[in-house]
Every structure is written in C-alpha cells, then in structure tokens.
Protein backbone atom coordinates (compact mmCIF):
# COMPACT_ATOMS: atom_id res chain seq x y z
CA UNK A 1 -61.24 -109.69 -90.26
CA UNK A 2 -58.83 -110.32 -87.62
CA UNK A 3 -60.51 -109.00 -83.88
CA UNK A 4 -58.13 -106.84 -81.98
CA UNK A 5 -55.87 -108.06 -79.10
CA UNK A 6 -56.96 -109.07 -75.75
CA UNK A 7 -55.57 -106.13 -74.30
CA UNK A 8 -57.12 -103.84 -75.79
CA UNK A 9 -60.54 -104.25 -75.87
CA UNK A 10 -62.59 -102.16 -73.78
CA UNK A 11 -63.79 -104.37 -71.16
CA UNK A 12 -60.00 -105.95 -70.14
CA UNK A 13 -58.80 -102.16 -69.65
CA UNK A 14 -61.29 -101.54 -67.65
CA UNK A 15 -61.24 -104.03 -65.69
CA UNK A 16 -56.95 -103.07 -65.58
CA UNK A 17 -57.48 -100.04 -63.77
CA UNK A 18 -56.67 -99.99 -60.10
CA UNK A 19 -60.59 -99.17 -58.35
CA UNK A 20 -61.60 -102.49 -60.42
CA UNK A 21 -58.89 -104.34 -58.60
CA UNK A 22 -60.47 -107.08 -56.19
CA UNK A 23 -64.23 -107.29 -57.66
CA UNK A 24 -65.31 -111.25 -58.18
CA UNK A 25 -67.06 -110.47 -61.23
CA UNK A 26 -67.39 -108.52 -64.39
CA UNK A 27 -70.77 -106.49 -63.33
CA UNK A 28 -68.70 -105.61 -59.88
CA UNK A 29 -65.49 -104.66 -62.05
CA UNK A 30 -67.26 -102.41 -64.39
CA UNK A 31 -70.09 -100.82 -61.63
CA UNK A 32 -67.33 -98.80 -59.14
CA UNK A 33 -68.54 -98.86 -55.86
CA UNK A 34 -65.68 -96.37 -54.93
CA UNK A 35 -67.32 -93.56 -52.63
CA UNK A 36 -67.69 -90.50 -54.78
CA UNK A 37 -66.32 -87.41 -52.05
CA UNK A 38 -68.79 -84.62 -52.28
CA UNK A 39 -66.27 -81.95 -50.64
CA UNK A 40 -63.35 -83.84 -49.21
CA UNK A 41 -62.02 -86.41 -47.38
CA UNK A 42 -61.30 -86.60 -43.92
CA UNK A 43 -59.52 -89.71 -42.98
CA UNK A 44 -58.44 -91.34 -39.74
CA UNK A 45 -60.04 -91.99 -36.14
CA UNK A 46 -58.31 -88.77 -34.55
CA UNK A 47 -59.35 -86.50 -37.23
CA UNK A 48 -62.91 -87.72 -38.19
CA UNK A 49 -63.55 -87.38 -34.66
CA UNK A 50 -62.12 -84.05 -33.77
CA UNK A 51 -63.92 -82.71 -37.05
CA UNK A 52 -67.20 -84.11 -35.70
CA UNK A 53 -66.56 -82.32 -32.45
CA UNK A 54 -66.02 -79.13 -33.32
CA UNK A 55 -68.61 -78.91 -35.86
CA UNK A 56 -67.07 -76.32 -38.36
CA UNK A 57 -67.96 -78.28 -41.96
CA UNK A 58 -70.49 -79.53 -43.40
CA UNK A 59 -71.02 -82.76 -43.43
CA UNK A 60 -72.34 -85.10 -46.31
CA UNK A 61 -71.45 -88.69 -45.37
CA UNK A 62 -69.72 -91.14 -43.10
CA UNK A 63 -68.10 -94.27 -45.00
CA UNK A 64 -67.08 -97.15 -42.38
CA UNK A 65 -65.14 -100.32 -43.48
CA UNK A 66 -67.43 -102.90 -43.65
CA UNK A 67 -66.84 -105.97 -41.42
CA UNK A 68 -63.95 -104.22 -39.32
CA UNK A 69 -63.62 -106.05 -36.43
CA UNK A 70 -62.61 -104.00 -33.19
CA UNK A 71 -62.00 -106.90 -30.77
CA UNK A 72 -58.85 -108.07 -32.09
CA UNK A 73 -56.36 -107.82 -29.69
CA UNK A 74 -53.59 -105.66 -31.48
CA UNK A 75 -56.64 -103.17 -32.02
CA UNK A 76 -55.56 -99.68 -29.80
CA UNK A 77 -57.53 -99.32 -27.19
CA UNK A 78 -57.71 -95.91 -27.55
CA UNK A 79 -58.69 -96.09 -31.58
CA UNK A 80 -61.69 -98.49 -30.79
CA UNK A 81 -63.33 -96.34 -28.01
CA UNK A 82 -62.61 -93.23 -30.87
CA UNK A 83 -64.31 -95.48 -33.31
CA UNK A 84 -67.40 -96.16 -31.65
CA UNK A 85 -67.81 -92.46 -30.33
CA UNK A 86 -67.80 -91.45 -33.98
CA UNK A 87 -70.54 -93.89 -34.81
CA UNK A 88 -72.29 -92.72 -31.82
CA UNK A 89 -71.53 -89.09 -32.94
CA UNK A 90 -72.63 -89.65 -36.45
CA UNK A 91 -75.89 -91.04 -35.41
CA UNK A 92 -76.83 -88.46 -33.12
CA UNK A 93 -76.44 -85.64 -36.02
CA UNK A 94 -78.12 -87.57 -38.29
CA UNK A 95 -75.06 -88.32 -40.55
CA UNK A 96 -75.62 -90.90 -43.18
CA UNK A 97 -73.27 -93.93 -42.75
CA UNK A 98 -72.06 -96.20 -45.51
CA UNK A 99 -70.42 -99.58 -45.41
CA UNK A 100 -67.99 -99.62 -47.82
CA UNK A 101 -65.22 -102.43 -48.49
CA UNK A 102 -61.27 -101.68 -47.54
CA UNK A 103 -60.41 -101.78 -50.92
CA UNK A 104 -62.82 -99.03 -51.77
CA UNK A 105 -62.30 -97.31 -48.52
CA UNK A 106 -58.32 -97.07 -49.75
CA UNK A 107 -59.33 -95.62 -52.70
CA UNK A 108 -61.18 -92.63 -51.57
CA UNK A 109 -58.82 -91.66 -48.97
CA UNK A 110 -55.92 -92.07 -51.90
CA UNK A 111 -54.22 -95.23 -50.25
CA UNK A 112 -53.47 -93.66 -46.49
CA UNK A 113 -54.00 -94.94 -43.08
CA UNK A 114 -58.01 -94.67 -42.44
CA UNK A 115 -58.38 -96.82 -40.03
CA UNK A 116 -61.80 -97.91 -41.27
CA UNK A 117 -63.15 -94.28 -41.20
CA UNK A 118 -63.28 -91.36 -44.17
CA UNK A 119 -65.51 -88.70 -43.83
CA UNK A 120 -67.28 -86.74 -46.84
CA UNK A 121 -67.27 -83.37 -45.43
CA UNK A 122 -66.71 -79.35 -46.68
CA UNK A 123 -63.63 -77.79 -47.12
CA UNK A 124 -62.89 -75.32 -43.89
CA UNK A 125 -63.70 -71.75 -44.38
CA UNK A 126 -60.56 -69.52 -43.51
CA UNK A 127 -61.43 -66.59 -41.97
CA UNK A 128 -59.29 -63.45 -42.62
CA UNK A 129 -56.83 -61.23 -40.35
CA UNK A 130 -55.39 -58.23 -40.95
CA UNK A 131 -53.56 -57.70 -37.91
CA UNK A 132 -53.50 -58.94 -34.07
CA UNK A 133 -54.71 -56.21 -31.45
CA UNK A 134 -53.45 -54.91 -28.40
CA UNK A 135 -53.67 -57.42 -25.40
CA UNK A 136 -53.47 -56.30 -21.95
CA UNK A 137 -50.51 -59.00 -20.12
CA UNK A 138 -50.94 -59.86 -16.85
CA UNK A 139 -47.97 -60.92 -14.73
CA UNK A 140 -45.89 -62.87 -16.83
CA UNK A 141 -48.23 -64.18 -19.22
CA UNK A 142 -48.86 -63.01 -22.69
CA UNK A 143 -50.35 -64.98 -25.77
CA UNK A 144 -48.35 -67.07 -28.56
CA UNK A 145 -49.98 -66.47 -32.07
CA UNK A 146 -48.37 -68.74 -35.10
CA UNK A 147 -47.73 -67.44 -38.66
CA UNK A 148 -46.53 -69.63 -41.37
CA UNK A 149 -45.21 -67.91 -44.45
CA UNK A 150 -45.88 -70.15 -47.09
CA UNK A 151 -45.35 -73.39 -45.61
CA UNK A 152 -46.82 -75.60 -48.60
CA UNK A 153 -45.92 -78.99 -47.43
CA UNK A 154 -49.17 -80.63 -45.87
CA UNK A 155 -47.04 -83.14 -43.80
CA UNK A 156 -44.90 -80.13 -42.22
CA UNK A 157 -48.25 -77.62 -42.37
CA UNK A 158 -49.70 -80.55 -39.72
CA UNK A 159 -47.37 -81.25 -37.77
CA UNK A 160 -46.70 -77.61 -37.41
CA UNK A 161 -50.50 -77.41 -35.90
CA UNK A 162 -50.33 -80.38 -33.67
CA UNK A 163 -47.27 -79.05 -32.03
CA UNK A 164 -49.30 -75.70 -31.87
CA UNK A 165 -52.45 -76.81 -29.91
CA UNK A 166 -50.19 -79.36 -28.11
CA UNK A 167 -48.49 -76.40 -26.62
CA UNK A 168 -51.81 -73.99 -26.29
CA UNK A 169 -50.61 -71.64 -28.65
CA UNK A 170 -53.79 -69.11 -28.87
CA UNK A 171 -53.84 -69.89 -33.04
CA UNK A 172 -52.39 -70.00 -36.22
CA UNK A 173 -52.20 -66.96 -39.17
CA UNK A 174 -51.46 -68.81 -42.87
CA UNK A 175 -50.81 -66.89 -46.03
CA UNK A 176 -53.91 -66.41 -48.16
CA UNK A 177 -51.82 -67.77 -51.33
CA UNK A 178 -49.10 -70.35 -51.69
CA UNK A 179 -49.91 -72.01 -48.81
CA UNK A 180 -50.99 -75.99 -48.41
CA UNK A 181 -54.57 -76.33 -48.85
CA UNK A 182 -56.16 -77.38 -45.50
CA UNK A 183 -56.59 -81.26 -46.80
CA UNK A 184 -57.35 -84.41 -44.92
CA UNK A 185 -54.09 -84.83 -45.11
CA UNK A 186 -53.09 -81.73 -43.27
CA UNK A 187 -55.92 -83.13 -40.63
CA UNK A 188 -53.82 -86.25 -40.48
CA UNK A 189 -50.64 -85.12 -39.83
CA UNK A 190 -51.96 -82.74 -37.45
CA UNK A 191 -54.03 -86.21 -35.19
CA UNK A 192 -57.13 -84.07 -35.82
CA UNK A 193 -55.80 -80.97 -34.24
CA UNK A 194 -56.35 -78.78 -37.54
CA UNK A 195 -60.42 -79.08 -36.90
CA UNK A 196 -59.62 -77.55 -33.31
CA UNK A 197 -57.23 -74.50 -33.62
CA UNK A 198 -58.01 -70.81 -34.47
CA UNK A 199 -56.59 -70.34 -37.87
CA UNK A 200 -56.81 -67.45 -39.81
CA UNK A 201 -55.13 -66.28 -43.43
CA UNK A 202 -53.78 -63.16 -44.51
CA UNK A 203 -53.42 -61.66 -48.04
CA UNK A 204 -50.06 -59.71 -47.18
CA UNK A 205 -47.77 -61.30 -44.36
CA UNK A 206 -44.86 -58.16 -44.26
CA UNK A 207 -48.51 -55.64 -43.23
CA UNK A 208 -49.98 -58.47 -40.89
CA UNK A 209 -46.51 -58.72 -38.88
CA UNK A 210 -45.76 -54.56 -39.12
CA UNK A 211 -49.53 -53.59 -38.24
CA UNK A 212 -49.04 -55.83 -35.35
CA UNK A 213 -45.67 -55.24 -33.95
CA UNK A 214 -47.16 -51.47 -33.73
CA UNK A 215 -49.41 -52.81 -31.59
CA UNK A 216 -47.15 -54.07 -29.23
CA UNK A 217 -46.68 -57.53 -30.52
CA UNK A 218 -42.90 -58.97 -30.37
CA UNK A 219 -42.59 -60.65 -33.56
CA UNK A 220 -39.56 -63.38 -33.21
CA UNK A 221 -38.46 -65.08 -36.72
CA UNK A 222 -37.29 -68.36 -36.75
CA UNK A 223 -33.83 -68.31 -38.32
CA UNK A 224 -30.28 -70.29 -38.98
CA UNK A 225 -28.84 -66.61 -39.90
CA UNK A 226 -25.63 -66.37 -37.81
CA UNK A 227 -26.88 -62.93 -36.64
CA UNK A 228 -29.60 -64.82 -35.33
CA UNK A 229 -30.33 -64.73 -31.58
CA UNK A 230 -29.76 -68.56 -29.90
CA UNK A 231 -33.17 -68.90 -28.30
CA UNK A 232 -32.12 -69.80 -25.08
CA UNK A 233 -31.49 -65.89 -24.81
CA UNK A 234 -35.20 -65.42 -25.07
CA UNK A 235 -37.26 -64.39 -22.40
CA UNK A 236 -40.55 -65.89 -22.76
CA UNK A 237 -43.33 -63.38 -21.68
CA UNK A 238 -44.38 -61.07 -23.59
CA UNK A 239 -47.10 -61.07 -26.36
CA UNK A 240 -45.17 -62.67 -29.03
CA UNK A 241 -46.26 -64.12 -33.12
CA UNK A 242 -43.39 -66.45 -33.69
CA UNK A 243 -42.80 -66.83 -37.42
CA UNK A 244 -41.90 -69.80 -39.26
CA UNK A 245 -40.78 -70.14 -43.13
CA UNK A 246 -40.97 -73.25 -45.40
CA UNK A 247 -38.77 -75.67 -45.40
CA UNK A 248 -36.67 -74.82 -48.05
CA UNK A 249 -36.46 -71.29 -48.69
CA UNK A 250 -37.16 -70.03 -44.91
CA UNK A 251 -38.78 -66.90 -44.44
CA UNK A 252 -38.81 -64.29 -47.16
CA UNK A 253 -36.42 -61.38 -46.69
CA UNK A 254 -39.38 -58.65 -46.63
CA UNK A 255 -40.90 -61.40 -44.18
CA UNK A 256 -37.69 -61.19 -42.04
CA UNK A 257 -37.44 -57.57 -41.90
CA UNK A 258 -41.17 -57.54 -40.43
CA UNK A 259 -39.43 -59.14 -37.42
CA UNK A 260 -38.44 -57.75 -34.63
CA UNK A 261 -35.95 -60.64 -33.67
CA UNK A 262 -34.56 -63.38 -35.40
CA UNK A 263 -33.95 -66.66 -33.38
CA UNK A 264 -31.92 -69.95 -33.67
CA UNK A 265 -31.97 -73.51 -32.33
CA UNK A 266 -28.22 -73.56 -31.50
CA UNK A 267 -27.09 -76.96 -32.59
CA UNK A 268 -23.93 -78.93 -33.16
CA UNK A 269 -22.97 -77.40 -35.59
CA UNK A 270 -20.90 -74.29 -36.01
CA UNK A 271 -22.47 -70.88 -36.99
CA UNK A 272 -20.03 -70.07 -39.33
CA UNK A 273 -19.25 -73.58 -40.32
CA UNK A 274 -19.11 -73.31 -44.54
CA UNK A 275 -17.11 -76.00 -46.14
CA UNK A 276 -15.18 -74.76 -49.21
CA UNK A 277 -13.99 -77.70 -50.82
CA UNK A 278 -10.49 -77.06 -50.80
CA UNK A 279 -9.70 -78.16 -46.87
CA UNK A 280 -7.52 -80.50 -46.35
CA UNK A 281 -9.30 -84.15 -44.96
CA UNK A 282 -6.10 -84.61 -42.76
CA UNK A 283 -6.83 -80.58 -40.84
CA UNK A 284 -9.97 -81.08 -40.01
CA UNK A 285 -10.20 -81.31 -36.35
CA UNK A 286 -13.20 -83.49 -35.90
CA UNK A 287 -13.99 -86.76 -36.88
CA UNK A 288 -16.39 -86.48 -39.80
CA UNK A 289 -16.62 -82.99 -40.56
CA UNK A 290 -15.28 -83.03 -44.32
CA UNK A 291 -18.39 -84.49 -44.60
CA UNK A 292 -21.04 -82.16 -43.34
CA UNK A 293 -21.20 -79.91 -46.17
CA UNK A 294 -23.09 -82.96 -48.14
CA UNK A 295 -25.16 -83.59 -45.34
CA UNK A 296 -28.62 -81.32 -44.72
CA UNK A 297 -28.34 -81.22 -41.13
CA UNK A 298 -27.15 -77.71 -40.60
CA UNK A 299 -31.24 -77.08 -39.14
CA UNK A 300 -34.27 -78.90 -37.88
CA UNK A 301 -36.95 -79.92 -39.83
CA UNK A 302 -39.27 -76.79 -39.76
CA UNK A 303 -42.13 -78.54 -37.94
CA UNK A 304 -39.60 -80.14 -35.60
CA UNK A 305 -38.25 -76.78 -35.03
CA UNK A 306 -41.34 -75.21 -34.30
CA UNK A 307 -41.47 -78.21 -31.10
CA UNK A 308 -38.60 -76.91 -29.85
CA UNK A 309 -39.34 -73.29 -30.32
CA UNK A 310 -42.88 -73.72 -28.77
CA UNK A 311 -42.00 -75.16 -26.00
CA UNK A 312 -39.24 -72.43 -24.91
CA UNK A 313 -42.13 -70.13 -25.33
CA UNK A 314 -44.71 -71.38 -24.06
CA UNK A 315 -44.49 -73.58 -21.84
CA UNK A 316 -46.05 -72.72 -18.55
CA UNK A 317 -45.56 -69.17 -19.01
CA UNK A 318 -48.56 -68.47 -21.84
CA UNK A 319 -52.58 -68.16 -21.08
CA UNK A 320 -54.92 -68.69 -23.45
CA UNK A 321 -55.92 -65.15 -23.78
CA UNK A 322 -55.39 -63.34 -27.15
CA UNK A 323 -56.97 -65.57 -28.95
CA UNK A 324 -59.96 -63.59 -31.62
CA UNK A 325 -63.79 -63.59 -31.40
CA UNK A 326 -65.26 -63.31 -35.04
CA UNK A 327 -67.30 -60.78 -34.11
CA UNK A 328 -64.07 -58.67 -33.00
CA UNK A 329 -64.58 -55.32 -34.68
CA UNK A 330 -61.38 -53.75 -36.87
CA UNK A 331 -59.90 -57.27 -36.98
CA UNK A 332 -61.38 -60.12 -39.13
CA UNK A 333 -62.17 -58.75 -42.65
C-alpha cells in the first residue's frame, strides 16, 4: 500500500500554514504561540498609549515584542519614551504583560506596524445621540460637532478623527449602521486619537441633523455640487455640525436635504467642467485637460477634505464648549 504524498500528510500542512512560519522545531510548529485576542487588538505606541490613558475599555492583556531593543539609534525618540510609559502604565493598573516573538506579534495585529506593542482590550461602547441641544455662543465662538454618514473605510474613518481632535472639534456623531467598526485599525490611522474624542452614533442621521438645526445648529454639508457654496464664503462662528459623506457615494440625498448649506473646496478644476468625449484634443485650451475626465481628481480625499474644512472652521475661532455630559438629560438615549 503505497503512503500518500509528502504534501499531504497532516503534519507538513500544518506546518505550511503562515503562524507556523519561523518555529525551529516540530513541537514549536504544531503548539501556536500566536496571542489569542480576547476582545480586540489595539496596535501601535500612539494608540496603546492613548487607550491606556483614557481608560474607556477593558483591558485583558499587554503583549510586548520580546527582546526589542530601544537604544538603537534610528529608534524615535518620541516612540521609546511612549514605550516605556506604557510599560510603566501597564504595571501600575495591574495589566498582565506578555513577551511574545515579532513573528507572533505580526500575526495578532494581522501584519501592521506595532511597533512592539498590541493590546488585548474591549471593543468601545458607543453611546447614542439623538440630537445636539441648544448652546448659548459667546462672542464669536460656537462649537464644531462632526457627523459622518456612513463613512465605512477605517483608514478614512481615522484619519477623519485625528484631523478632528487635532483641530478641537467638541466630537464626532457616526451612523449606528453601515459605518466602520471602531477597530485597531481605525485607532491607528487616527495616532490614538479615536480613544480620546467624544463619539457618539445615531440610528437615523436625516432626524439627528433636522432635530438639531431646530435647535439652532447650522448644519454645513460637505459637497462638490456646483450649487455648492466655495467655503471661503463661510463665516466661521456660529454653532455649526459639519457633515461629511463616504468617499464614494458622498452624502445621501435625504442626508443633504437635512443641511442647511452645502460647501465646496474650490479647486483647480472647473465647476462645470464635464468632459463629453466628443471634444476636439486640438480645442482644448489647456494643456492636459482631454485628460481629466479619466483622472479622479475632481475632489479631495474625504479625510483630506475634512483638514481643510476643519481648519476654515475652526481654527481659533471655536471653544471647547458644546461638547455632551452622559448624564445630559433628553440627549443620550
């Protein structure tokens, strides 16, 4: 009886797969050593720290590369002092740290930049909002609140929050549904910012964004409609939620009716610039423009374009009042 190939028997596919990748022997290959995340994974110097910090999950563990050396020279200075403030952090809280290789380390934070640190910790509990209350603006200042209809991209949904606490905007309102799930990746992209703002979810955007324009709430929606107002005609000021779409499909018409204003980045590009196909190459007055139709530069990358609309503003003109207390009565459901 002939015995079956060598690639197929049990132990040489197991030791194919990727976590057995780098063990010395077969005990090591089949036993995986690969930390088993309890809730989820919070990756990264920035964010393990910030989500230490502010103490809003629960945490179950605190897995540290094993033999990371942090007096190399091309080490940030800044990343090694973060480093060993976690480790003092952890300790003080009791935290359990584990030494686990880079190879495993890669594995549980699904091959990202960890920089020696992933921490095992509970999802973070949205709290609900079913409208933003009257604030009282003194002098020129009035709060910024973010709302994000279904942004679902965890790079953008980040970025989107860095640029938002970078700026002091008082927080950030998320749809309930088909929005990105507040991941270690969203933690990432947002250099540990998403552990630090107010965020809140709603189950209908259109009521959130009516209830509070009634209460005297400017709602401006981000926009490359032609009708759109260019936003250096904006007067920053006044209590405003400045509403952003995904990337793809901007905001939903019901979502842009909700609006009091629709505003655009002007850019160089024309308003009413639609290439037909039929133009002739030799007509067209500038350099390069038979090509634009084929080229998706006719807006800003959404979390770019929230930079550029948070800083007009903001800027120096917003406090940091409006921002909710849970216990705020008629407010957080």
């Amino acid at each position: 009886m002939e015995g079956k190939p060598a690639s197929d028997r049990a132990e040489v596919r197991r030791w194919d797969k990727q976590e057995s990748w780098g063990r010395k022997t077969w005990k090591e290959a089949k036993e995986s050593t690969v930390p088993k995340i309890v809730g989820e994974g919070i990756y990264g110097v920035g964010p393990v720290l910030a989500a230490l910090s502010a103490g809003r999950r629960e945490f179950y563990a605190l897995y540290v590369q094993e033999g990371l050396d942090l007096t190399v020279n091309n080490k940030k200075k800044k990343d090694k002092k973060g480093f060993e403030k976690v480790l003092k952090m952890a300790e003080k809280i009791g935290l359990s740290k584990k030494e686990v290789s880079k190879h495993d380390l890669n594995m549980a934070a699904d091959n990202r930049p960890h920089q020696g640190l992933v921490l095992d910790a509970s999802p973070l509990e949205m709290v609900g909002i079913k409208e933003l209350e009257p604030v009282s603006v003194e002098g020129e200042k009035g709060p910024l609140w973010l709302a994000l209809d279904e942004v679902t991209d965890p790079q953008n949904l980040g970025a989107i929050i860095r640029s938002a606490y970078f700026f002091g905007a008082s927080g950030v309102v998320l749809c309930a549904k088909n929005s990105a799930p507040l991941s270690g990746v969203v933690s990432k992209a947002s250099a540990g910012s998403l552990e630090l703002m107010e965020l809140r979810s709603c189950k209908n955007m259109m009521q959130f964004l009516a209830s509070s324009a009634g209460n005297g709430w400017r709602v401006l929606g981000g926009s490359v409609s032609p009708r759109a107002i260019p936003l250096c005609e904006i007067v920053p000021g006044a209590p405003t939620i400045l509403v952003l779409g995904s990337e793809g499909t901007g905001l939903r018409p019901l979502v842009e009716r909700a609006c009091t204003e629709l505003i655009r980045i002007p850019g160089n590009f024309p308003v009413n610039f639609v290439m037909t196909g039929d133009e002739d190459v030799d007509t067209v007055e500038n350099p390069g423009q038979e090509f634009r139709s084929f080229l998706a530069v006719e807006s800003l990358n959404v979390s770019v374009a929230a930079g550029v609309l948070l800083n007009h503003l903001i800027g120096s003109n917003y406090s940091d009042s409006g921002r909710i207390e849970e216990n705020q009565t008629g407010v957080i459901e």
